[in-house]
Structure formats: C-alpha cells, structure tokens
Protein backbone atom coordinates (compact mmCIF):
# COMPACT_ATOMS: atom_id res chain seq x y z
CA UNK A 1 53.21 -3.51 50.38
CA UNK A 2 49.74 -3.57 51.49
CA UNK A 3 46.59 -4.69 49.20
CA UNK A 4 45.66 -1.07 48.53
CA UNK A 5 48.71 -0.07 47.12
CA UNK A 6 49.25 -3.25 45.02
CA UNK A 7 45.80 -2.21 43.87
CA UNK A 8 46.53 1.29 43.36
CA UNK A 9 49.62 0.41 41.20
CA UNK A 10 47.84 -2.06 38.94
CA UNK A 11 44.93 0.22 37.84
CA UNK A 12 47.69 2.87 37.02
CA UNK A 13 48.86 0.69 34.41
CA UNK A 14 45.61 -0.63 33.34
CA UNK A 15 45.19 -0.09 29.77
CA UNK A 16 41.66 0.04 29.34
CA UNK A 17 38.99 0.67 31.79
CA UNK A 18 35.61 -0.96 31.27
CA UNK A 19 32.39 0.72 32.98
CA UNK A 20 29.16 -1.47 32.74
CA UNK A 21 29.43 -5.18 33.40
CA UNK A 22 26.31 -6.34 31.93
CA UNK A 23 26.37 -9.31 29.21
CA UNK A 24 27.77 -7.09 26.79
CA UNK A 25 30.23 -5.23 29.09
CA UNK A 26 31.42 -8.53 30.07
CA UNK A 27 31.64 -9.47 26.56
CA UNK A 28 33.87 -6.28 25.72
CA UNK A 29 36.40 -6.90 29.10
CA UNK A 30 36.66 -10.71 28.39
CA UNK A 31 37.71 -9.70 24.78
CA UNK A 32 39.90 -7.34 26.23
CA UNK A 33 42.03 -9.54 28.64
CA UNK A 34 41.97 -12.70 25.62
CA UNK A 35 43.86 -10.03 23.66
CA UNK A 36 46.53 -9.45 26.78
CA UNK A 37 45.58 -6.16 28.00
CA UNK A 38 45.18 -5.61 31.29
CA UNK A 39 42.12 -3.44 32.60
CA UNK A 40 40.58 -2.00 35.36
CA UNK A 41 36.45 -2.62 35.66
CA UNK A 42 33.53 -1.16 37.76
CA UNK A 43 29.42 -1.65 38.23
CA UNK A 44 26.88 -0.37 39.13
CA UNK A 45 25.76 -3.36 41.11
CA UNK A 46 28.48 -5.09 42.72
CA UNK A 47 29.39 -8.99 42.04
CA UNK A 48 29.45 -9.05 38.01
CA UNK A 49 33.23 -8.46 38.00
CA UNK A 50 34.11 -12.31 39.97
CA UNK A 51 35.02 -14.02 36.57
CA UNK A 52 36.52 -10.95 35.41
CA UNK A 53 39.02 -10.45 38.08
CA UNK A 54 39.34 -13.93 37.99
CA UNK A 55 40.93 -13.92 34.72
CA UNK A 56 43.37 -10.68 35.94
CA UNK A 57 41.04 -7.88 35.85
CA UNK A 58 41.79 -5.22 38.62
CA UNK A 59 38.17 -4.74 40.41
CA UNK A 60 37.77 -1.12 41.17
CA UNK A 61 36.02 0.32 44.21
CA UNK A 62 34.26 3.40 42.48
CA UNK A 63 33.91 5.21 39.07
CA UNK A 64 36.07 7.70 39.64
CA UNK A 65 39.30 5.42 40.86
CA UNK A 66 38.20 2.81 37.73
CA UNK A 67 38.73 6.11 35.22
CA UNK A 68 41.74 7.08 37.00
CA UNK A 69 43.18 4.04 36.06
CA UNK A 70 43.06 3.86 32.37
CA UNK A 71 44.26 6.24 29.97
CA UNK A 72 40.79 5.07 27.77
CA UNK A 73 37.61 4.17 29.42
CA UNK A 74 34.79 2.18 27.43
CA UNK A 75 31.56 2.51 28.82
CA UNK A 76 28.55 -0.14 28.27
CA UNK A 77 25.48 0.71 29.42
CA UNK A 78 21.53 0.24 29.22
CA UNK A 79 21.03 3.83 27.89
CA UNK A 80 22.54 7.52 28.47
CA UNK A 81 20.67 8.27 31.74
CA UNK A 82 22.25 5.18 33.55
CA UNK A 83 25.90 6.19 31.96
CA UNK A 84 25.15 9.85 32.40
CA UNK A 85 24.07 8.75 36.09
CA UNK A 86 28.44 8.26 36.64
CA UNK A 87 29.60 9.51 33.83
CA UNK A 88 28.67 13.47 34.91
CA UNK A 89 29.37 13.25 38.76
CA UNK A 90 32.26 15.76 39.88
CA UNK A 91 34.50 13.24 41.10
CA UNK A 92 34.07 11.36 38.14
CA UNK A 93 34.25 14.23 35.48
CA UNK A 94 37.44 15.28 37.32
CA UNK A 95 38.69 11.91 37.36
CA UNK A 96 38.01 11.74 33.29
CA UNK A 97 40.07 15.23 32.54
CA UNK A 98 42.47 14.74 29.55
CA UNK A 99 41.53 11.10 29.37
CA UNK A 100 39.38 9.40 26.63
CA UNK A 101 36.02 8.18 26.79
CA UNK A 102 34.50 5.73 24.36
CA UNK A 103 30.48 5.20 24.56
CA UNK A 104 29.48 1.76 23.29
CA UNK A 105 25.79 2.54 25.34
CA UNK A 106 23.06 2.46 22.89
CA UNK A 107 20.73 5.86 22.68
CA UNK A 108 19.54 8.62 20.21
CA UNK A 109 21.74 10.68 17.82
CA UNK A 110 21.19 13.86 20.10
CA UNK A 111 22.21 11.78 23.88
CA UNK A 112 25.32 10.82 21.73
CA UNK A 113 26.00 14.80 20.47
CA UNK A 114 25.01 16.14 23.77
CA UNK A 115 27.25 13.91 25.72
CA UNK A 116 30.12 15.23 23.39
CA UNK A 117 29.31 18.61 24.26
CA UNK A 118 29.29 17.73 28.14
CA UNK A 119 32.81 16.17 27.59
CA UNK A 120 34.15 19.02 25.48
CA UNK A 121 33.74 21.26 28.10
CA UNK A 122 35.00 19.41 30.81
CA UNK A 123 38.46 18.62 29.34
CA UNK A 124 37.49 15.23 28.27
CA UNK A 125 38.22 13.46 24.61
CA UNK A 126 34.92 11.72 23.63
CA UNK A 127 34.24 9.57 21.15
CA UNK A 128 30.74 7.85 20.11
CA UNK A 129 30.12 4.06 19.20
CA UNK A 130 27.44 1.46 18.14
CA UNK A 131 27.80 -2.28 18.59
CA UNK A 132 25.93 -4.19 15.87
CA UNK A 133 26.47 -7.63 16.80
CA UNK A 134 25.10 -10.11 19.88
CA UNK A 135 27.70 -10.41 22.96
CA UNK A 136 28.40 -13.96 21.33
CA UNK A 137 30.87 -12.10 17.97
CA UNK A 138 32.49 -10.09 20.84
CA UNK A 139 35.94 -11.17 20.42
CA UNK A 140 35.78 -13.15 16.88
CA UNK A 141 36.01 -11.66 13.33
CA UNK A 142 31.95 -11.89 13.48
CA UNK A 143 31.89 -8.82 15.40
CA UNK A 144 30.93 -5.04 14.25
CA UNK A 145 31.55 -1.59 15.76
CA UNK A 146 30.85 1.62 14.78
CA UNK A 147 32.64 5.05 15.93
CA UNK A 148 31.96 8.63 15.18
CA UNK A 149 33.90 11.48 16.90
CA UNK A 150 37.41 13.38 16.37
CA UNK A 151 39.20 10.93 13.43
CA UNK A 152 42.95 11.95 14.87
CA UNK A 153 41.43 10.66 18.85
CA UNK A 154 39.55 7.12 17.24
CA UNK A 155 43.53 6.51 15.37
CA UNK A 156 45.22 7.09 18.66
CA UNK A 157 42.83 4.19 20.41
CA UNK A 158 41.99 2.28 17.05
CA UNK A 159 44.51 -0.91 17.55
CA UNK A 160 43.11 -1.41 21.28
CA UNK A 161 39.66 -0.87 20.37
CA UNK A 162 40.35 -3.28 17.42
CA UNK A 163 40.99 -6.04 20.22
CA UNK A 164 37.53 -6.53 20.44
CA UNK A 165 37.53 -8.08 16.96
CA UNK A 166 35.31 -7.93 13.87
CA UNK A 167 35.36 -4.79 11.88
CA UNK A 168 35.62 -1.01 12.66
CA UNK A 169 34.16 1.36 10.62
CA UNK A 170 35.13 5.42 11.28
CA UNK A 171 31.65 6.77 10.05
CA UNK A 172 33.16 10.45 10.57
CA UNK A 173 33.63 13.37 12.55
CA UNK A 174 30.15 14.38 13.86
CA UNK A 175 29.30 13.06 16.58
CA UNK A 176 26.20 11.24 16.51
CA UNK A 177 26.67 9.19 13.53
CA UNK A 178 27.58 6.20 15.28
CA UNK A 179 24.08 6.59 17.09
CA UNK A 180 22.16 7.40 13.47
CA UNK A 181 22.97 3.97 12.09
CA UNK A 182 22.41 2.19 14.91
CA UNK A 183 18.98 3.41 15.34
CA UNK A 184 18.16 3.15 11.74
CA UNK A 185 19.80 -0.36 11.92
CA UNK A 186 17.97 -1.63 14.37
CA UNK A 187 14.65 -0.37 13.34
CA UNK A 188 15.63 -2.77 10.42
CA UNK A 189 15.89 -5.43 13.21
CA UNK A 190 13.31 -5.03 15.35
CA UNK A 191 10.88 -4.61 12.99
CA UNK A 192 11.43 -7.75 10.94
CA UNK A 193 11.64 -9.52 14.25
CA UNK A 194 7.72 -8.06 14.89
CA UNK A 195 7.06 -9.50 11.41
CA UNK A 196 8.50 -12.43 12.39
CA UNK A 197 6.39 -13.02 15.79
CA UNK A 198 3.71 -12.18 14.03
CA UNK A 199 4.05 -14.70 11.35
CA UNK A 200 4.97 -17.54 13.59
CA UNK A 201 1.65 -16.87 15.37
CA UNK A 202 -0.67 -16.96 11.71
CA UNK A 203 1.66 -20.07 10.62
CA UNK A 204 1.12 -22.07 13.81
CA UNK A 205 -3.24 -20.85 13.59
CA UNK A 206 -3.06 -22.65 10.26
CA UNK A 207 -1.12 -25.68 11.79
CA UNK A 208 2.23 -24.96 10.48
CA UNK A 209 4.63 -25.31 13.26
CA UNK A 210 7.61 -22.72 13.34
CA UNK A 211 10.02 -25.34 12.42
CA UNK A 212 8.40 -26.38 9.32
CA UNK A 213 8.44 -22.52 8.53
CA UNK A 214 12.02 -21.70 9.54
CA UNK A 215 14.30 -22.90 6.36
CA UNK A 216 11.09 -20.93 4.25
CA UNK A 217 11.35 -18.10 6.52
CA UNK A 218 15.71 -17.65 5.86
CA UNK A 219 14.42 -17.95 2.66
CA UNK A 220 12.50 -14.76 2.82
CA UNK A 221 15.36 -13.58 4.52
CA UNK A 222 17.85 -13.89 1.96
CA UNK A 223 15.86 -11.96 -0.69
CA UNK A 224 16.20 -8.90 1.58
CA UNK A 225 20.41 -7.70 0.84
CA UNK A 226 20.00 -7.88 -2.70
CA UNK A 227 16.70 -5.78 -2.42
CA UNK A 228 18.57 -3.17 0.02
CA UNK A 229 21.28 -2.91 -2.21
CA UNK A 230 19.36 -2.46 -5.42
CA UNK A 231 16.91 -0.06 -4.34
CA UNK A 232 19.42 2.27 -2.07
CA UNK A 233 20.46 4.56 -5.33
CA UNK A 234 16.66 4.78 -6.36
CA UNK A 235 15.69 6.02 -2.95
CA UNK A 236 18.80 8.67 -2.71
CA UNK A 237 17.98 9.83 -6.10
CA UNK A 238 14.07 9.73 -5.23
CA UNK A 239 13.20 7.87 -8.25
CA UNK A 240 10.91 4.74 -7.14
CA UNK A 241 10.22 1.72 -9.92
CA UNK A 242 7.38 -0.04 -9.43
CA UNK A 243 8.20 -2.53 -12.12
CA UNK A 244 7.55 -6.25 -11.56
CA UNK A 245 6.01 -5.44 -7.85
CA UNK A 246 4.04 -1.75 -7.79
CA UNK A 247 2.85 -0.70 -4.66
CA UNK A 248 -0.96 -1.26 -5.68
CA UNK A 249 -0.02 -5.17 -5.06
CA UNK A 250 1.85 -5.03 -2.14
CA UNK A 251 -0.90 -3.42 -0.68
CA UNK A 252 -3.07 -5.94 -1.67
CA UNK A 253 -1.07 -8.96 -0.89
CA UNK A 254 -0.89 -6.86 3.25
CA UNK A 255 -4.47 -7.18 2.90
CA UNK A 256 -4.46 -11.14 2.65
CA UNK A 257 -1.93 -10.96 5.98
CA UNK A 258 -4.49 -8.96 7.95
CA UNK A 259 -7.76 -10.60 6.89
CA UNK A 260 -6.31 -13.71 7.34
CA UNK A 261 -4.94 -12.79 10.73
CA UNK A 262 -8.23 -11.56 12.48
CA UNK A 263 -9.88 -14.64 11.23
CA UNK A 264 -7.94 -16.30 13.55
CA UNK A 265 -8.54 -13.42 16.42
CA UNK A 266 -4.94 -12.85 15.85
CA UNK A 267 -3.82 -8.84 16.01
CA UNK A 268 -2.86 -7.17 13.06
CA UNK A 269 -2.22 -4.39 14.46
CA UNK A 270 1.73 -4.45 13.18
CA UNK A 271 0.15 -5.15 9.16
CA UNK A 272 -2.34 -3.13 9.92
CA UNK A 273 -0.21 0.12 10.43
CA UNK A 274 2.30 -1.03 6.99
CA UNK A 275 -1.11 -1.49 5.13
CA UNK A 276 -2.03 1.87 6.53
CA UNK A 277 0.81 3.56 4.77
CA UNK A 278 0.96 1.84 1.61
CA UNK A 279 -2.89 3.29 0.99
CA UNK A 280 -1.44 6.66 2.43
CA UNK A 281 0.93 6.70 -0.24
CA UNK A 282 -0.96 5.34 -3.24
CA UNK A 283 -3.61 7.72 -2.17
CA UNK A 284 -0.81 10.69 -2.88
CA UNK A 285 -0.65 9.30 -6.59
CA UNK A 286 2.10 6.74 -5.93
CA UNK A 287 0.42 3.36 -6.76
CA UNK A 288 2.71 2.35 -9.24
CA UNK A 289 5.47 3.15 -8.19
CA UNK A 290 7.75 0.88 -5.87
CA UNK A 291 7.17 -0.19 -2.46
CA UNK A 292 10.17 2.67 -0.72
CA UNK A 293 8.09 5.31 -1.68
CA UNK A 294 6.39 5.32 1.42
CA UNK A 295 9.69 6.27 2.89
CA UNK A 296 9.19 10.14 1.29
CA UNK A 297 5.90 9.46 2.74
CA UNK A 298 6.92 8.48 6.30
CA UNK A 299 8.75 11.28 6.38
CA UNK A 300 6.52 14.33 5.00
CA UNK A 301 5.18 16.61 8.09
C-alpha cells in the first residue's frame, strides 16, 4: 500500500481536524491526542506539526484534504481574516459541506455572526467559540471555553470538544455570543494589565521594586470578584450606590495617580483618560453615586 493511501485512509478516520498550529493550536491538538483521539492537522506555515505527528497526528498536505478528513474541524487562528483566508476558498468550502466547523479564533461579535452566515449558506454546520485561558490550562480542569451557535450541533460534538478539559459553557443560540464575552472579558484583562504596567513603572520611580509590590498588588487583585459580583445587579437594574466610595473620591484619589506620575515624567495618559470620565460623569450630576456609573456614561452617543 503506498504512503499516500496509508495517508489517505488515516485522515478518513481522523476524528478531529485541527487548522492553526500556533501555541494555542498546538495546545488544542496535544490535548486532543492525550485524550486518544486521533486527528488530522494543517498550517499555514509548514514545520509546526513535527511534534504533533510525532505523537500520531496525521500531517495533512492542504486545507481542503485536512477538512476532508474529520467529520469536525477546530480552527485556531490569529483573527478572522487569516481563518477566513482558508476557511472561504472553493476547494475548501466544498471540502467543509455537511461537516462541522468550530471557531476557537478570537475576533468581534459581527466576524463571528458573519462567518455563520457564510457557512449557512454553503452547507456547512458552524459553531462559534472563545478560549479564556493561557495555552498552559489546555488539557487540565484549569481550562475555559465558550460556544455559541445551534444548541442540538454543540451536543452532537460536546464530549470531544470536552477533551480539551476545563469547563464548557453553551452561552446560547446566537451566534456571536461566544465572541461578546470574550471581548468584554478581555477588555477586563487587558486593561488591568495597562494598570498594572503602569503601576510597576510609578512603584519602581519611587524605589519600590515590582517584587516588593507583587503580594500588595494580588492583594488589590483579590478585592476585584467580590466587587464584580456585588455591583453586577446594581448596574443591570441601573441603580448606582455611591456609599462608602462615591465617585467624587475616586476621582480624586485618580488625581494623586496622575500628578504623581508626571512628576516622575512618567505618562498618564492610561489615568488620564479614567480620570477623564469620572469628571465626565460627575459633571452629568453623578458625583455621588458609585464608581459603574460611568458605564451608562461610556456608553451614551
């Protein structure tokens, strides 16, 4: 039997095909072949697969013979243009017909509801996902996934999907819902990780190195569930306490962080802009109320 065929035979009985080997695609193919499953994978750039196939993945030339080979395909990429870049070639679309496609690539709401709409009418079951935890959790109970799409489609795939470990969570039927969190997630993230740079660069001006600060700074860190959990009905039902921390002080204690910064030279351009809206909003009447007002604010037009 020659190599091709052997090949050939293999991906037909692959039960998962992975597309996008970066850290995190490797991350979701590794997880897949520690829980027994054979798969078929394929890159972009060609070489990322060697451990992979190492460990019994099946290596396939081209998108549309990877997608062939699966009766699911998970796709990890950078953003939707690179997975719309194979995704939405003929051969490849062809290739996908009656199959199912789950997107683990990070974009907006809209990519995610488009991309449905692409697959819907080209015979292909779609559904839409978030990962919410570092390519380290990928295979251990640490890990978290979001899906959003079809419910009856995401319980035909959910026990190989739950391979990958850590918790599942159907957010619903529409399809960009997935997307939604993930965006408003990791504004959550990146944000506080601004905050953080910024504050390891006034901490170290005033000789405080960021290991002294770290065990302080986890402190900080911890105050913020209880805070998110507490003040989640009040912004829902738009009511917005101010008691024990109105917005009048917060926006005085933002004013310490930035003079204190550009003493040092140091931009405070990040405070600057949260300072910016907390005046916006007690300008608007809202001084005493609590901080997440500015939230209504943020949003008005």
């Amino acid at each position: 039997m020659s190599s091709h065929t052997e090949r050939t035979e293999h991906m037909e009985q692959s039960a998962v095909t992975v597309l996008g080997l970066g850290p995190m695609g490797r991350a979701l193919a590794g997880a897949f072949l520690g829980a027994g499953l054979s798969i078929t994978v394929w890159n972009r750039t060609p070489g990322r697969d060697r451990e992979l196939v190492e460990r019994g993945a099946v290596s396939a030339p081209s998108a549309e013979e990877a997608v062939a080979a699966s009766p699911l395909t998970v796709v990890c990429v950078v953003n939707y243009d690179a997975s719309d870049g194979f995704l939405r070639r003929d051969a490849v679309a062809a290739a996908l017909r009656g199959r199912t496609v789950v997107n683990l690539t990070a974009d907006t709401p809209d990519r995610a509801r488009d991309t449905a709409a692409w697959a819907r009418a080209h015979g292909i079951r779609y559904l839409d996902g978030a990962i919410m935890t570092p390519t380290t959790t990928i295979g251990t109970p640490a890990a978290v996934f979001l899906h959003s799409g079809p419910g009856d489609l995401y319980g035909e795939h959910r026990a190989v999907l739950e391979t990958l470990g850590g918790t599942h969570t159907h957010l619903g039927e529409e399809t960009g819902r997935a997307a939604a969190y993930d965006i408003a997630l990791l504004d959550i993230f990146w944000t506080a990780m601004a905050g953080y740079a910024h504050a390891l660069a006034l901490a170290r001006a005033e000789g405080v190195t960021a290991r002294e600060l770290a065990p302080f700074a986890q402190g900080i860190g911890a105050i913020l569930p209880p805070i998110f959990a507490q003040t989640a009905e009040e912004v829902d039902d738009g009511t917005f306490s101010g008691e024990g921390n109105p917005l009048v002080s917060a926006a005085s204690s933002m004013a310490h962080i930035v003079a204190a910064s550009e003493a040092h030279g140091i931009d405070a351009g990040v405070m600057r802009a949260a300072e910016g809206l907390a005046r916006r909003t007690i300008g608007l009447g809202h001084g005493e109320e609590g901080f997440l007002r500015i939230a209504e604010v943020i949003a008005r037009r």
